[in-house]
Protein backbone atom coordinates (compact mmCIF):
# COMPACT_ATOMS: atom_id res chain seq x y z
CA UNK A 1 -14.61 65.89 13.12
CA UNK A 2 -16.77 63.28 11.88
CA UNK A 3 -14.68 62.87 8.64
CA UNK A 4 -11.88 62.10 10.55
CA UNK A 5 -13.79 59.11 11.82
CA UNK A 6 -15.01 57.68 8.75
CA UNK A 7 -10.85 58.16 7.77
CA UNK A 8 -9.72 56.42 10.69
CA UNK A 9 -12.74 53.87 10.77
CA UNK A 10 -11.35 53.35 6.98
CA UNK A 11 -7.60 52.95 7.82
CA UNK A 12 -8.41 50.10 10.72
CA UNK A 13 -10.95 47.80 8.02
CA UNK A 14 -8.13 48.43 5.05
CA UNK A 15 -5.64 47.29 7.87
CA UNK A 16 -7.94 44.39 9.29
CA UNK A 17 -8.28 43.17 5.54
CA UNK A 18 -4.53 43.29 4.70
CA UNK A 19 -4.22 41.10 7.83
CA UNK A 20 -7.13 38.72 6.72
CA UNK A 21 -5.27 38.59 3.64
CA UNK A 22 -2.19 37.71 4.57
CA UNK A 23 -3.43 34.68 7.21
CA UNK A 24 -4.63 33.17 4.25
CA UNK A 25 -1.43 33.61 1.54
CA UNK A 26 0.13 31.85 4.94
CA UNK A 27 -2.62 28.83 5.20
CA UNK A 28 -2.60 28.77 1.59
CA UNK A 29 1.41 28.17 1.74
CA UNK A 30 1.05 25.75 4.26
CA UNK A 31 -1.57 23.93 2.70
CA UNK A 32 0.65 23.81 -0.61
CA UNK A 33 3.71 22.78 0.89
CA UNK A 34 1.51 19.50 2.61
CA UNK A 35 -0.03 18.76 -0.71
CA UNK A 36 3.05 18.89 -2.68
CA UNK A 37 5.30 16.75 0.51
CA UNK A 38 1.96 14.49 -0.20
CA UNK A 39 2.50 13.98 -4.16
CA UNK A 40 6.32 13.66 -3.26
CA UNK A 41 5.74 10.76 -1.01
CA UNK A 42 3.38 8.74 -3.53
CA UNK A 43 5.54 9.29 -6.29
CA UNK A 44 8.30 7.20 -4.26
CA UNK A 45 5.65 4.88 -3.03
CA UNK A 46 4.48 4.09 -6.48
CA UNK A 47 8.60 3.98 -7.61
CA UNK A 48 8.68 1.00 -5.40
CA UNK A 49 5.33 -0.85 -5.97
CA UNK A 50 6.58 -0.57 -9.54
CA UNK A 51 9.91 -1.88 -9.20
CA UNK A 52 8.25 -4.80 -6.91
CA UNK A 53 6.02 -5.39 -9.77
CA UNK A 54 8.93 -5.58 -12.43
CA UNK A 55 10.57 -8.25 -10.04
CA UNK A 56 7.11 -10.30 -9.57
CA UNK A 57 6.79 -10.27 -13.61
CA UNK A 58 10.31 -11.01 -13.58
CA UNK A 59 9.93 -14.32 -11.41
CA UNK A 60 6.56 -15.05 -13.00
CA UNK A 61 8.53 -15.40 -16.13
CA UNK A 62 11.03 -17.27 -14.85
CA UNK A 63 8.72 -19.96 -13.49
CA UNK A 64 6.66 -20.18 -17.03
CA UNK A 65 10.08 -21.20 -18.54
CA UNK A 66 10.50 -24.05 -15.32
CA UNK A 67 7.19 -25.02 -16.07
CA UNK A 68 7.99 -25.47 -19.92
CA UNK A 69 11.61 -27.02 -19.29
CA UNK A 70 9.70 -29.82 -16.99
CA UNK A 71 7.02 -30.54 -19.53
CA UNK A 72 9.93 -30.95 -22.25
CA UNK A 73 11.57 -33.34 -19.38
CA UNK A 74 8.71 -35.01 -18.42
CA UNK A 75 8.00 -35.77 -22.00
CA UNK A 76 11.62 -37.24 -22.94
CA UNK A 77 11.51 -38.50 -19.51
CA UNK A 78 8.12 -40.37 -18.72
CA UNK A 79 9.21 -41.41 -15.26
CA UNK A 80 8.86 -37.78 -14.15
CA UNK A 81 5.62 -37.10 -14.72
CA UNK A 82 4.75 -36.44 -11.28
CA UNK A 83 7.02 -34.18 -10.81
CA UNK A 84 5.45 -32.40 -14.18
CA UNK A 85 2.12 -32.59 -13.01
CA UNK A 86 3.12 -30.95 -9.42
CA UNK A 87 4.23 -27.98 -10.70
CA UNK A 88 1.38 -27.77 -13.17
């Protein structure tokens, strides 16, 4: 009688572990789908800092060659100056 027991007493832990076991394959999935809907969500957020960093370099650039094409003025023009030295 007493093996019969130790069989069932065996059976119950084997089935309590297989339960164990699968509660964490399903926190493990859930915590793998968050970190990957995470990554997902900085990769766009770092797709549009870097396009609003191409447009900032874009404008920087364009107001380096304003700044040149006044100096050039300013210097065939002296009367404009000021308006040189404003944007200086």
């Amino acid at each position: 009688h007493r093996g019969g027991t130790a069989n069932d007493e065996t059976r119950q832990l084997i089935s309590w572990l297989y339960e164990k076991v699968g509660l964490l394959q399903r926190a493990f999935h859930s915590l793998s789908d968050v970190l990957v809907e995470e990554v997902d969500a900085l990769r766009v957020r770092a797709g549009a800092h870097e396009a609003l960093m191409d447009s900032v370099m874009a404008q920087a650039a364009e107001v380096a060659l304003i700044k040149q094409e006044v100096a050039l003025l300013s210097q065939a023009h002296p009367g404009s100056a000021t308006l040189a030295s404003q944007l200086a």
